[in-house]
N, C-alpha and C. Protein backbone atom coordinates (compact mmCIF):
# COMPACT_ATOMS: atom_id res chain seq x y z
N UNK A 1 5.22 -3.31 6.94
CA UNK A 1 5.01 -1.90 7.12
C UNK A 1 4.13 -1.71 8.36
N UNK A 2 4.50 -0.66 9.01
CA UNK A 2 4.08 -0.67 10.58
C UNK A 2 3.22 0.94 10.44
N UNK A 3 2.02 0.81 10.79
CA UNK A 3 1.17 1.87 10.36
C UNK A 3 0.83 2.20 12.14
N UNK A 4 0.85 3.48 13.06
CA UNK A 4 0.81 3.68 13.36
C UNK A 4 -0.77 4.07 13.89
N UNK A 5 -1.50 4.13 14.70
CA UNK A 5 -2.82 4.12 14.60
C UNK A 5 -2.83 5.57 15.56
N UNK A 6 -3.78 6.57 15.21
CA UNK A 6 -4.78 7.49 15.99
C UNK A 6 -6.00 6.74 16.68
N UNK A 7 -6.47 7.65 17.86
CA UNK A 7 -7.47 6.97 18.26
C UNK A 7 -8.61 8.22 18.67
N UNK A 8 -10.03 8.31 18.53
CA UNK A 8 -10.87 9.27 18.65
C UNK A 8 -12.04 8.84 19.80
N UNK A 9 -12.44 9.33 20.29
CA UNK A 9 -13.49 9.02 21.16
C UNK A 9 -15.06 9.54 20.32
N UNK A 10 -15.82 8.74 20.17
CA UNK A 10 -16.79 9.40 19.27
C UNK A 10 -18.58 9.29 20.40
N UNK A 11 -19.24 9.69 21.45
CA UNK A 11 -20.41 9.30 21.35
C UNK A 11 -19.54 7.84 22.58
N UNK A 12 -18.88 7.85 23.30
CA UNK A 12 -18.12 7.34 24.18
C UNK A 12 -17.39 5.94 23.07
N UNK A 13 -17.64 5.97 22.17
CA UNK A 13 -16.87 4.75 21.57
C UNK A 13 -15.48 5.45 20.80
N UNK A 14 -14.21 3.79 20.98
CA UNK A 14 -13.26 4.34 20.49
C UNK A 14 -13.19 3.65 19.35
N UNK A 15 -12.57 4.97 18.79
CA UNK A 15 -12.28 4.08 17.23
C UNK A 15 -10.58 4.62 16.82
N UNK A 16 -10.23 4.00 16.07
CA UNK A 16 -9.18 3.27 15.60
C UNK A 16 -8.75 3.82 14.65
N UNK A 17 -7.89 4.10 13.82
CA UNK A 17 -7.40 4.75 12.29
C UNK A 17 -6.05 5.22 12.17
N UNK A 18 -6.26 5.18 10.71
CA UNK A 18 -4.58 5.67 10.34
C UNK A 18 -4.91 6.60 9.04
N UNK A 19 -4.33 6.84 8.10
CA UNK A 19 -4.28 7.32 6.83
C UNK A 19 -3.80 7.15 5.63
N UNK A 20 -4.34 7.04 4.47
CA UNK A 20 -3.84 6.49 3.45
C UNK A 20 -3.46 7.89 2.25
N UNK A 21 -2.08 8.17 1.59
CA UNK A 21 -2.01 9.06 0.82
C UNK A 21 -2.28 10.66 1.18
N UNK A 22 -1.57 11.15 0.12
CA UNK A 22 -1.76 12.76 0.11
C UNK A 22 -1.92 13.25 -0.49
N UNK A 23 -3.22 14.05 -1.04
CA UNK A 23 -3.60 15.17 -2.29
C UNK A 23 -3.74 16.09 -1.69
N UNK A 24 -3.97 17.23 -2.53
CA UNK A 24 -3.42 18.38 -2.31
C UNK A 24 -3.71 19.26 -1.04
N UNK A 25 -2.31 19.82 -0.69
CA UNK A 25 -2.29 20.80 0.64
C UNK A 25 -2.62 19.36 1.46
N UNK A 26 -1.76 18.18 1.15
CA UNK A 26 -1.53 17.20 2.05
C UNK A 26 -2.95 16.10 2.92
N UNK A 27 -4.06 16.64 1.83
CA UNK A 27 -5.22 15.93 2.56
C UNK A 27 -5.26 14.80 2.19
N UNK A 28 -5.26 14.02 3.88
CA UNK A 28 -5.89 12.38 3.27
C UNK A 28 -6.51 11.66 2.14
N UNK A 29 -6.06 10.70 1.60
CA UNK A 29 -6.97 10.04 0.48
C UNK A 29 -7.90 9.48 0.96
N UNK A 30 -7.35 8.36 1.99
CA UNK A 30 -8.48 7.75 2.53
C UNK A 30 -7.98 7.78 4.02
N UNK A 31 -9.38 7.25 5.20
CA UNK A 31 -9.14 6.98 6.31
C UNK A 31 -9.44 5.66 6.50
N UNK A 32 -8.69 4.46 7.34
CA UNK A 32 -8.85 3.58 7.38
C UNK A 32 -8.80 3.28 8.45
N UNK A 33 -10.12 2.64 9.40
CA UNK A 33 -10.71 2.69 10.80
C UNK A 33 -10.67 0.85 10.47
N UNK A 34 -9.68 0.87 11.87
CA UNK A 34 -9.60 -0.48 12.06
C UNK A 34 -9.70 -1.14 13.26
N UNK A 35 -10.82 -2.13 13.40
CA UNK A 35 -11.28 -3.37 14.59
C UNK A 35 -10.12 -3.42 15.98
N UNK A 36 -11.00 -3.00 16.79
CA UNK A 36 -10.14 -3.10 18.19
C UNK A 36 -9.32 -4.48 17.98
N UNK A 37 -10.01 -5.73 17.56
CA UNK A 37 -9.38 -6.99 17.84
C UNK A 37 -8.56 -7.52 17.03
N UNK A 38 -8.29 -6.31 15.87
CA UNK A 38 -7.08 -6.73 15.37
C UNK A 38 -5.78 -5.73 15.98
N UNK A 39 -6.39 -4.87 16.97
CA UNK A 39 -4.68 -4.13 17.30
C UNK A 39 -3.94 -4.77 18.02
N UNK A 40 -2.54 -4.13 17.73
CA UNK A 40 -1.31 -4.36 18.60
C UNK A 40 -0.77 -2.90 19.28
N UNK A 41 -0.47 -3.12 20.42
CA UNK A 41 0.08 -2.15 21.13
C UNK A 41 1.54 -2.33 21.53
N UNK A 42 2.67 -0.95 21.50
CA UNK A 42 3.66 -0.92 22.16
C UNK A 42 3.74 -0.33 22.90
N UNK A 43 4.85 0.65 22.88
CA UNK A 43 5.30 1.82 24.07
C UNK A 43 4.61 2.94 23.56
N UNK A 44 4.43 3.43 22.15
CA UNK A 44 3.88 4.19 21.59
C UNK A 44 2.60 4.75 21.39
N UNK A 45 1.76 3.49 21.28
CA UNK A 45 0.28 3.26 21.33
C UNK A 45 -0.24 1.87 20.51
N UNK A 46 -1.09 2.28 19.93
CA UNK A 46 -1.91 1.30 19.14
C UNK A 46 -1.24 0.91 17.36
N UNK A 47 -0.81 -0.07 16.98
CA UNK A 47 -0.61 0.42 15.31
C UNK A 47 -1.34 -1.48 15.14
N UNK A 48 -0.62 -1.39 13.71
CA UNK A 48 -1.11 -2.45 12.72
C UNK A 48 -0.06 -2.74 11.95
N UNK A 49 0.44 -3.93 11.65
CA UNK A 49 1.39 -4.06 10.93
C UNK A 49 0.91 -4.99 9.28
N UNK A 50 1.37 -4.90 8.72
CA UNK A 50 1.37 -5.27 6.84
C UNK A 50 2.12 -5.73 6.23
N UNK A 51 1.84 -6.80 5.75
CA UNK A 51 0.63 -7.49 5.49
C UNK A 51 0.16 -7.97 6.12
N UNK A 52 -1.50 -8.23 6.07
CA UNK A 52 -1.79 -8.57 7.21
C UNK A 52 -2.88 -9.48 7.12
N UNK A 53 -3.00 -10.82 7.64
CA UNK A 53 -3.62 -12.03 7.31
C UNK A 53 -4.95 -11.83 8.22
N UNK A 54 -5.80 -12.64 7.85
CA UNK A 54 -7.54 -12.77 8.24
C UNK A 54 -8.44 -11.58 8.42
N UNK A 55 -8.02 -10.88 7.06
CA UNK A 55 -9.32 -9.42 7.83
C UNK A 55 -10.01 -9.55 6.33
N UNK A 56 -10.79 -8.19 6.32
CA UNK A 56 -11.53 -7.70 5.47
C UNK A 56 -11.51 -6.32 5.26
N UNK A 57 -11.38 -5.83 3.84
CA UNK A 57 -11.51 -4.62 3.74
C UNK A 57 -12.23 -3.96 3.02
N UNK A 58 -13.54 -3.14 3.98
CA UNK A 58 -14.53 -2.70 3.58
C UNK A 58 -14.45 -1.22 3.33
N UNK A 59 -15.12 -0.65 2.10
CA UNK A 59 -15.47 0.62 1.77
C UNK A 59 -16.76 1.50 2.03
N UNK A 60 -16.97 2.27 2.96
CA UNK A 60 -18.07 2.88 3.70
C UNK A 60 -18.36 3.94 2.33
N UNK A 61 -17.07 4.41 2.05
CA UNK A 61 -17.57 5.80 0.88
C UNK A 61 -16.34 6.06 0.60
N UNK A 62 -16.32 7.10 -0.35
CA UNK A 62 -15.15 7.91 -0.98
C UNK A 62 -14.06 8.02 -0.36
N UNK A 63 -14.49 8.20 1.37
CA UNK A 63 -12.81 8.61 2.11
C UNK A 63 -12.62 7.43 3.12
N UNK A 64 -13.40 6.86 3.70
CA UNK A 64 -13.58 5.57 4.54
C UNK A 64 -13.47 4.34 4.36
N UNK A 65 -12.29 3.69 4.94
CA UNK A 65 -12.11 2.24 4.67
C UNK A 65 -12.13 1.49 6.23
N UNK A 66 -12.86 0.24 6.20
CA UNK A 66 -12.56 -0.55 7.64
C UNK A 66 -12.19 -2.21 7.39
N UNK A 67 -10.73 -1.76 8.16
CA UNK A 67 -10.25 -3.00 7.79
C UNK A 67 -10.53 -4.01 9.46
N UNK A 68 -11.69 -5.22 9.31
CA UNK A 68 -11.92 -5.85 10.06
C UNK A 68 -11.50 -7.63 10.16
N UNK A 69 -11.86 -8.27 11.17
CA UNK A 69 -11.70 -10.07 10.70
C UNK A 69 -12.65 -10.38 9.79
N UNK A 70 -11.77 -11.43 9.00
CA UNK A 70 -11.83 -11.70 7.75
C UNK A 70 -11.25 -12.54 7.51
N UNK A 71 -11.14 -13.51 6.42
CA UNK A 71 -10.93 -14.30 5.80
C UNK A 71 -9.97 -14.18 4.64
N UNK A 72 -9.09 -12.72 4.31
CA UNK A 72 -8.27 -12.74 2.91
C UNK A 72 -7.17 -12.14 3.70
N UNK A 73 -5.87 -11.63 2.80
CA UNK A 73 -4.99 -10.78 3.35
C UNK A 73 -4.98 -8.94 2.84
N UNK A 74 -4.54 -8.80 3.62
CA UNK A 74 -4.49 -7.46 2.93
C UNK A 74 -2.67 -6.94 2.66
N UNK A 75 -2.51 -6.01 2.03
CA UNK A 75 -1.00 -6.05 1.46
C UNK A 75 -0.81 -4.25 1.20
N UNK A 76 0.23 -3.36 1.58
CA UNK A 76 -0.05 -2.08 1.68
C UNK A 76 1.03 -1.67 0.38
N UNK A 77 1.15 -1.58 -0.70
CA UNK A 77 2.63 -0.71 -0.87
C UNK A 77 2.65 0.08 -1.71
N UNK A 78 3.80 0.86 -1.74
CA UNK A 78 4.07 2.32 -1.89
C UNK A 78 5.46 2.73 -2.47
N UNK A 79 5.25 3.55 -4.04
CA UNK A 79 6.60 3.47 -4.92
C UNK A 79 6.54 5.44 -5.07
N UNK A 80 8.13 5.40 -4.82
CA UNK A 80 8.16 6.99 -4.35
C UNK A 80 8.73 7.36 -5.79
N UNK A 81 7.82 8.64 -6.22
CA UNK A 81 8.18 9.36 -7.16
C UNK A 81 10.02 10.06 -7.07
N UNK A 82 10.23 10.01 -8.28
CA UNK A 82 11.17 10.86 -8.36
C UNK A 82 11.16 12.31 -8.02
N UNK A 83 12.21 13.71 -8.19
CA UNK A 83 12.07 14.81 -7.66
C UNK A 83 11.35 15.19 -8.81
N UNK A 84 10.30 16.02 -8.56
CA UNK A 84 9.27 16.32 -9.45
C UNK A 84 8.96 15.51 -10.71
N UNK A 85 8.58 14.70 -9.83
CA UNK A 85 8.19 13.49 -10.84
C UNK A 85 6.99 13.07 -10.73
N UNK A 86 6.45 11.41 -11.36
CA UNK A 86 5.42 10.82 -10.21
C UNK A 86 5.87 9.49 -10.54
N UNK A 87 5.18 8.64 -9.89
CA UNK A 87 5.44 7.43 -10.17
C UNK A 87 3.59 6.86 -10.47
N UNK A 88 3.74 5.34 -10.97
CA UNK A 88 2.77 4.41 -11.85
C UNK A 88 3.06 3.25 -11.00
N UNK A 89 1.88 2.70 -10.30
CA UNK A 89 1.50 1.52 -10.51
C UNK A 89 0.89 0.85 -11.88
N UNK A 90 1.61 0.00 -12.46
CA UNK A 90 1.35 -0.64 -13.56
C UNK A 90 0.50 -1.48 -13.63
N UNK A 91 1.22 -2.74 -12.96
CA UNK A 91 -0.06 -3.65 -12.94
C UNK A 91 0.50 -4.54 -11.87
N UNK A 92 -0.94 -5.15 -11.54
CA UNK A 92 -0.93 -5.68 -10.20
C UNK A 92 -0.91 -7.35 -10.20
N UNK A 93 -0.41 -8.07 -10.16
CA UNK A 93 -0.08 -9.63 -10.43
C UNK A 93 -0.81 -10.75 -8.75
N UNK A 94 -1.93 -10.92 -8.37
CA UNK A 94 -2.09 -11.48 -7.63
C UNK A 94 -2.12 -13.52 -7.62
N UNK A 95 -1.47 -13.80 -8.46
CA UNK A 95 -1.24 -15.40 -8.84
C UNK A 95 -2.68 -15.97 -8.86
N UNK A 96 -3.84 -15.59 -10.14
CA UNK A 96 -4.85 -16.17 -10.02
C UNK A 96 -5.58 -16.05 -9.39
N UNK A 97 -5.52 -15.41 -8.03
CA UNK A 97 -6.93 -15.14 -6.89
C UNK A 97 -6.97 -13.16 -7.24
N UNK A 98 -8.37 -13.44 -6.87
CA UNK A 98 -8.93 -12.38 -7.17
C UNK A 98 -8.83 -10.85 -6.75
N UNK A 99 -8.33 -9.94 -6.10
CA UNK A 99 -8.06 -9.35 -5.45
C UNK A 99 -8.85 -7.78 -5.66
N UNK A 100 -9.48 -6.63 -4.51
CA UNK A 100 -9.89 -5.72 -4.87
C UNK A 100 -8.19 -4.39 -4.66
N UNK A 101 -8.38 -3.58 -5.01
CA UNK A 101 -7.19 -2.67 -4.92
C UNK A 101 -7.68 -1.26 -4.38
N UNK A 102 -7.24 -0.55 -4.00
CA UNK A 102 -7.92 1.01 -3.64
C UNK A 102 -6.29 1.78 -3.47
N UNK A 103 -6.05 2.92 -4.98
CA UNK A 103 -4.81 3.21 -5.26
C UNK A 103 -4.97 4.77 -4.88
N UNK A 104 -3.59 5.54 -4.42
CA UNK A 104 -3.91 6.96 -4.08
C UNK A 104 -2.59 7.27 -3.77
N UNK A 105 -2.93 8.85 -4.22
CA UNK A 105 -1.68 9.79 -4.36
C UNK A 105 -0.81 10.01 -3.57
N UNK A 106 0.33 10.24 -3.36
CA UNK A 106 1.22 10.61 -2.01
C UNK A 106 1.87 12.33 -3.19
N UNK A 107 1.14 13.49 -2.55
CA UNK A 107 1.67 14.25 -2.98
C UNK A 107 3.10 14.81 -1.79
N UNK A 108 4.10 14.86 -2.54
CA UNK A 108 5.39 15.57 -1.43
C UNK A 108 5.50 16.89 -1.44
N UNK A 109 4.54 17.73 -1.90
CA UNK A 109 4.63 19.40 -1.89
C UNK A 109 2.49 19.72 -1.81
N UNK A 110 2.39 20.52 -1.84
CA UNK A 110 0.81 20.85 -1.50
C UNK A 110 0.17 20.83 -2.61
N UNK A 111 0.79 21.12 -3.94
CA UNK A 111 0.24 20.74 -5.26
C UNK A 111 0.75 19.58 -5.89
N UNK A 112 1.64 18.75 -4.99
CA UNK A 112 2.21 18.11 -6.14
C UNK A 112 3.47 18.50 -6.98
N UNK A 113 4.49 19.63 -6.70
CA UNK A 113 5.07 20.13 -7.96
C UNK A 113 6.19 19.62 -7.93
N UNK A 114 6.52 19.10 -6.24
CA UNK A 114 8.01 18.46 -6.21
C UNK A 114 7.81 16.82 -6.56
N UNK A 115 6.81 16.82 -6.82
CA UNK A 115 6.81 15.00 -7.23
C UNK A 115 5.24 14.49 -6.85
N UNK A 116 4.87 13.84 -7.01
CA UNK A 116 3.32 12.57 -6.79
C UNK A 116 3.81 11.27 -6.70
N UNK A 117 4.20 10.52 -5.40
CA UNK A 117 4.28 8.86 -5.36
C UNK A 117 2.90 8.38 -5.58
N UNK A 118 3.25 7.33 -5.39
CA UNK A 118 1.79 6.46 -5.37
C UNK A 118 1.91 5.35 -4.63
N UNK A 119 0.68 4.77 -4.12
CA UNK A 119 0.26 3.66 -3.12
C UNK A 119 -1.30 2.75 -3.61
N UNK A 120 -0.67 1.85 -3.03
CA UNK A 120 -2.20 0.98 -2.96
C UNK A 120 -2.10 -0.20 -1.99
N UNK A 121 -3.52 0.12 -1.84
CA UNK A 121 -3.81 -1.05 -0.41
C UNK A 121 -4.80 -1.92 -1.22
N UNK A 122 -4.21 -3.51 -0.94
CA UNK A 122 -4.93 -4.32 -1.91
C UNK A 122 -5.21 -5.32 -0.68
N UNK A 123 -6.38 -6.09 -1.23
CA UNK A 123 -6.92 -7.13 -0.69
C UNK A 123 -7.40 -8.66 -1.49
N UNK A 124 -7.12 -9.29 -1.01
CA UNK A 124 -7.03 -10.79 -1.98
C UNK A 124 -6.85 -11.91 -1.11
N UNK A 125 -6.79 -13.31 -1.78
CA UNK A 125 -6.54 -14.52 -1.11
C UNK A 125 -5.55 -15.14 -1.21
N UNK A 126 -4.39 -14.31 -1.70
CA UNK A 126 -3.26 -14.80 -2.83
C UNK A 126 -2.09 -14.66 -1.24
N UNK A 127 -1.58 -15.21 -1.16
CA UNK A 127 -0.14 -15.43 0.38
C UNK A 127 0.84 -14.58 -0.32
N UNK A 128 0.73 -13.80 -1.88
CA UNK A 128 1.61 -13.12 -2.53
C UNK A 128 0.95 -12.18 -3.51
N UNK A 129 1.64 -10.78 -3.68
CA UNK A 129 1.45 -9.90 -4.57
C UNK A 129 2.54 -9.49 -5.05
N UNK A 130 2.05 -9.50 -6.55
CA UNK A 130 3.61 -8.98 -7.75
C UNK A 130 2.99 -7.40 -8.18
N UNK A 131 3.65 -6.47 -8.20
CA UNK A 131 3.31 -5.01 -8.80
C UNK A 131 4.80 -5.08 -9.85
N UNK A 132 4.15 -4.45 -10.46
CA UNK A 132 5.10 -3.54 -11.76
C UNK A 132 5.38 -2.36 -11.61
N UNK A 133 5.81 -1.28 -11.51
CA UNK A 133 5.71 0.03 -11.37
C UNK A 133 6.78 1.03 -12.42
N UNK A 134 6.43 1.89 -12.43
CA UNK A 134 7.43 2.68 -12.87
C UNK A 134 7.32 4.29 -12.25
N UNK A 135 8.64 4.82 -12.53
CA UNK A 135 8.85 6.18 -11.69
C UNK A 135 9.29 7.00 -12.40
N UNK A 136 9.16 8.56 -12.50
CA UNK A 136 9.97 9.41 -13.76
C UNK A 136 10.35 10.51 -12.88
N UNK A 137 10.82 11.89 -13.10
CA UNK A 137 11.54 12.96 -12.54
C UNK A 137 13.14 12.54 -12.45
N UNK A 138 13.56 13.16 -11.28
CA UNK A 138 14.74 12.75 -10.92
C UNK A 138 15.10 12.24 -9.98
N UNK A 139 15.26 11.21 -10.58
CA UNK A 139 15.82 9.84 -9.62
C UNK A 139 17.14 9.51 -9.03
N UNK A 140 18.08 9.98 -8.79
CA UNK A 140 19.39 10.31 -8.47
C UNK A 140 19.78 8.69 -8.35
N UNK A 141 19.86 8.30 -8.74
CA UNK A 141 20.53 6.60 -9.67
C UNK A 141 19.35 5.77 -8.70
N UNK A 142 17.97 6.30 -8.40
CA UNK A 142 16.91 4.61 -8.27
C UNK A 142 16.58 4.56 -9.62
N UNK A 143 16.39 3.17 -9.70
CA UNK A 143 15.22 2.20 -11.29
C UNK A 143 14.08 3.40 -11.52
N UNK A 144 14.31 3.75 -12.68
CA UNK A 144 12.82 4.26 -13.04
C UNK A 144 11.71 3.19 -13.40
N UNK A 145 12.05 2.04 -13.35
CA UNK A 145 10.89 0.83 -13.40
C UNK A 145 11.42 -0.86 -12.63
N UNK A 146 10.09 -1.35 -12.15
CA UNK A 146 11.03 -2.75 -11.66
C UNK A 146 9.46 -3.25 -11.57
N UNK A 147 9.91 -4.07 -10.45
CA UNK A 147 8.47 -5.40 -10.01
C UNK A 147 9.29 -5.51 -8.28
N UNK A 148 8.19 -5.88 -7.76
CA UNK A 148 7.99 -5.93 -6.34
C UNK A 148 7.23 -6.68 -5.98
N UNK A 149 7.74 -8.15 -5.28
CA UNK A 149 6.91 -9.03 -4.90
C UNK A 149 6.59 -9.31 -3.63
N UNK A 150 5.28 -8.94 -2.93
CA UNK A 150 5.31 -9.17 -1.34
C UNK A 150 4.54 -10.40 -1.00
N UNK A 151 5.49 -11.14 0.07
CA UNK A 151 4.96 -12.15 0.84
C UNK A 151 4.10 -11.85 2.17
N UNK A 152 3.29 -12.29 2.38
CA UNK A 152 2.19 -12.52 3.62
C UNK A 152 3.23 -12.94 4.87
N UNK A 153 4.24 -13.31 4.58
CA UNK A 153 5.11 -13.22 6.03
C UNK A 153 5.81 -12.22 6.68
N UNK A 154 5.98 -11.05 5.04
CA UNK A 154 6.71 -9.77 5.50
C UNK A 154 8.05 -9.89 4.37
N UNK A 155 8.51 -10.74 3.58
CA UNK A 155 9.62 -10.97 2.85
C UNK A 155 8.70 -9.76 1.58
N UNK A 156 10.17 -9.25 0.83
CA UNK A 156 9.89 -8.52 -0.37
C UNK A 156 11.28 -9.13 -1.08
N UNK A 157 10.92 -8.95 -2.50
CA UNK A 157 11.50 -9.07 -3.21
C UNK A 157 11.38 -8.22 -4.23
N UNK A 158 12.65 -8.11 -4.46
CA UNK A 158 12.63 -6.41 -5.62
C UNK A 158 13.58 -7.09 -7.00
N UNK A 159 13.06 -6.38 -8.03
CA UNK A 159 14.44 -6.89 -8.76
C UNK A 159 13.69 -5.39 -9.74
N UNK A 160 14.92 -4.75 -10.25
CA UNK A 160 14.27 -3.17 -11.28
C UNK A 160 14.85 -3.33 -12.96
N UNK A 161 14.36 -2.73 -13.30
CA UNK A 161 14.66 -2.91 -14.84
C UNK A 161 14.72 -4.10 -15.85
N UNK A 162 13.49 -4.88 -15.05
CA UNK A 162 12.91 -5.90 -15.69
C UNK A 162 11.31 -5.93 -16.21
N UNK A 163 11.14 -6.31 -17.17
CA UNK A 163 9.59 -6.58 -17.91
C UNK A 163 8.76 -8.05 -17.67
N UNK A 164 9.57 -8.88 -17.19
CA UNK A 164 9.31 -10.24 -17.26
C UNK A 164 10.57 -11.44 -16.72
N UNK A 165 10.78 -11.47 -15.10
CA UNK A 165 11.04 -12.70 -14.75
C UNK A 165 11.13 -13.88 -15.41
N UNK A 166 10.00 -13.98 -15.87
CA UNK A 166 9.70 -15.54 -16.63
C UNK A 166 10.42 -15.51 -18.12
N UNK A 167 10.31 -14.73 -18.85
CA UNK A 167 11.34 -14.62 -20.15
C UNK A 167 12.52 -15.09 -19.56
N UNK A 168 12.95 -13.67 -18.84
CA UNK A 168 14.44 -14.37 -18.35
C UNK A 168 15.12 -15.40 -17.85
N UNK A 169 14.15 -16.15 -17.41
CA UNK A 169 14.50 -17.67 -16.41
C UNK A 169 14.20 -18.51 -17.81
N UNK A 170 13.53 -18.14 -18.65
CA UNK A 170 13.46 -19.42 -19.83
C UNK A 170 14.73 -19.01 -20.62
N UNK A 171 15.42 -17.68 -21.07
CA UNK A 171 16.06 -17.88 -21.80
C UNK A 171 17.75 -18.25 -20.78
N UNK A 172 17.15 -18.26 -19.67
CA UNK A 172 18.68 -18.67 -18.71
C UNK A 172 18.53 -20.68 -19.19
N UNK A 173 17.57 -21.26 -19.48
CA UNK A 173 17.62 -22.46 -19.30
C UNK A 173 18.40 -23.11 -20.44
């Protein structure tokens, strides 16, 4: 996922950012101000791409996140509600390493009425993250539930209307 970066001049320093989520009348959940020395530039400007290996992600306060070098990965993703629906992150599967999470709304109307997705930006030591999710409203034939597994190289793997991989591979044996 390719996050596009703003840039502000503050007091002659530049800083860096993007945005995370939407509550109501479309306001940011969080802002996430990120280290000159991790950008990449195109034709466009400045962005950041995800997942994204050796940083850190720190919480200043309620709306402020800075994702700097570091030592874990960080991992971004995002399950779109149905039409006036919302969707659930369930649960978050990081294979044993420890991971912090910071989850938030994607409203698609100013209250919310045509639907609420949801997102989370997680951080951990794990080269992989498994989510569960589920989605309700109207879904015009997507899974109202699945699992989503992201690799640190950029590979996903989806499979929907499953509870448990591992059941199923034992009772395939």
């Amino acid at each position: 996922m390719k996050k596009g970066l703003e840039k502000v001049i503050v007091e002659g320093k530049e800083l860096y950012f993007f945005y995370l989520g939407a509550s109501d009348y479309f306001k940011p959940v969080y802002r996430v101000f990120v280290s000159k020395n991790l950008l990449k530039f195109d034709d466009k400007g400045a962005y950041v791409e995800f997942p994204f290996k050796g940083c850190e992600l720190v919480k200043k306060d309620n709306y402020n996140l800075i994702l700097k070098q570091g030592d874990k990965n960080c991992f971004i993703f995002e399950i779109e509600s149905g039409f006036r629906g919302t969707a659930e992150i369930e649960e978050i599967d990081a294979y044993h390493h420890e991971y912090t999470t910071y989850k938030y709304d994607i409203y698609k109307s100013e209250r919310g009425s045509t639907g609420v997705s949801k997102g989370v930006i997680m951080l951990t030591d794990s080269d992989k993250v498994k989510i569960k999710w589920k989605r309700d409203g109207r879904l015009y034939g997507k899974p109202a539930k699945g699992m989503t597994i992201l690799h640190l190289n950029g590979d996903i793997e989806e499979i929907d209307r499953v509870e448990s991989i591992d059941e199923i591979a034992k009772e395939l044996e």
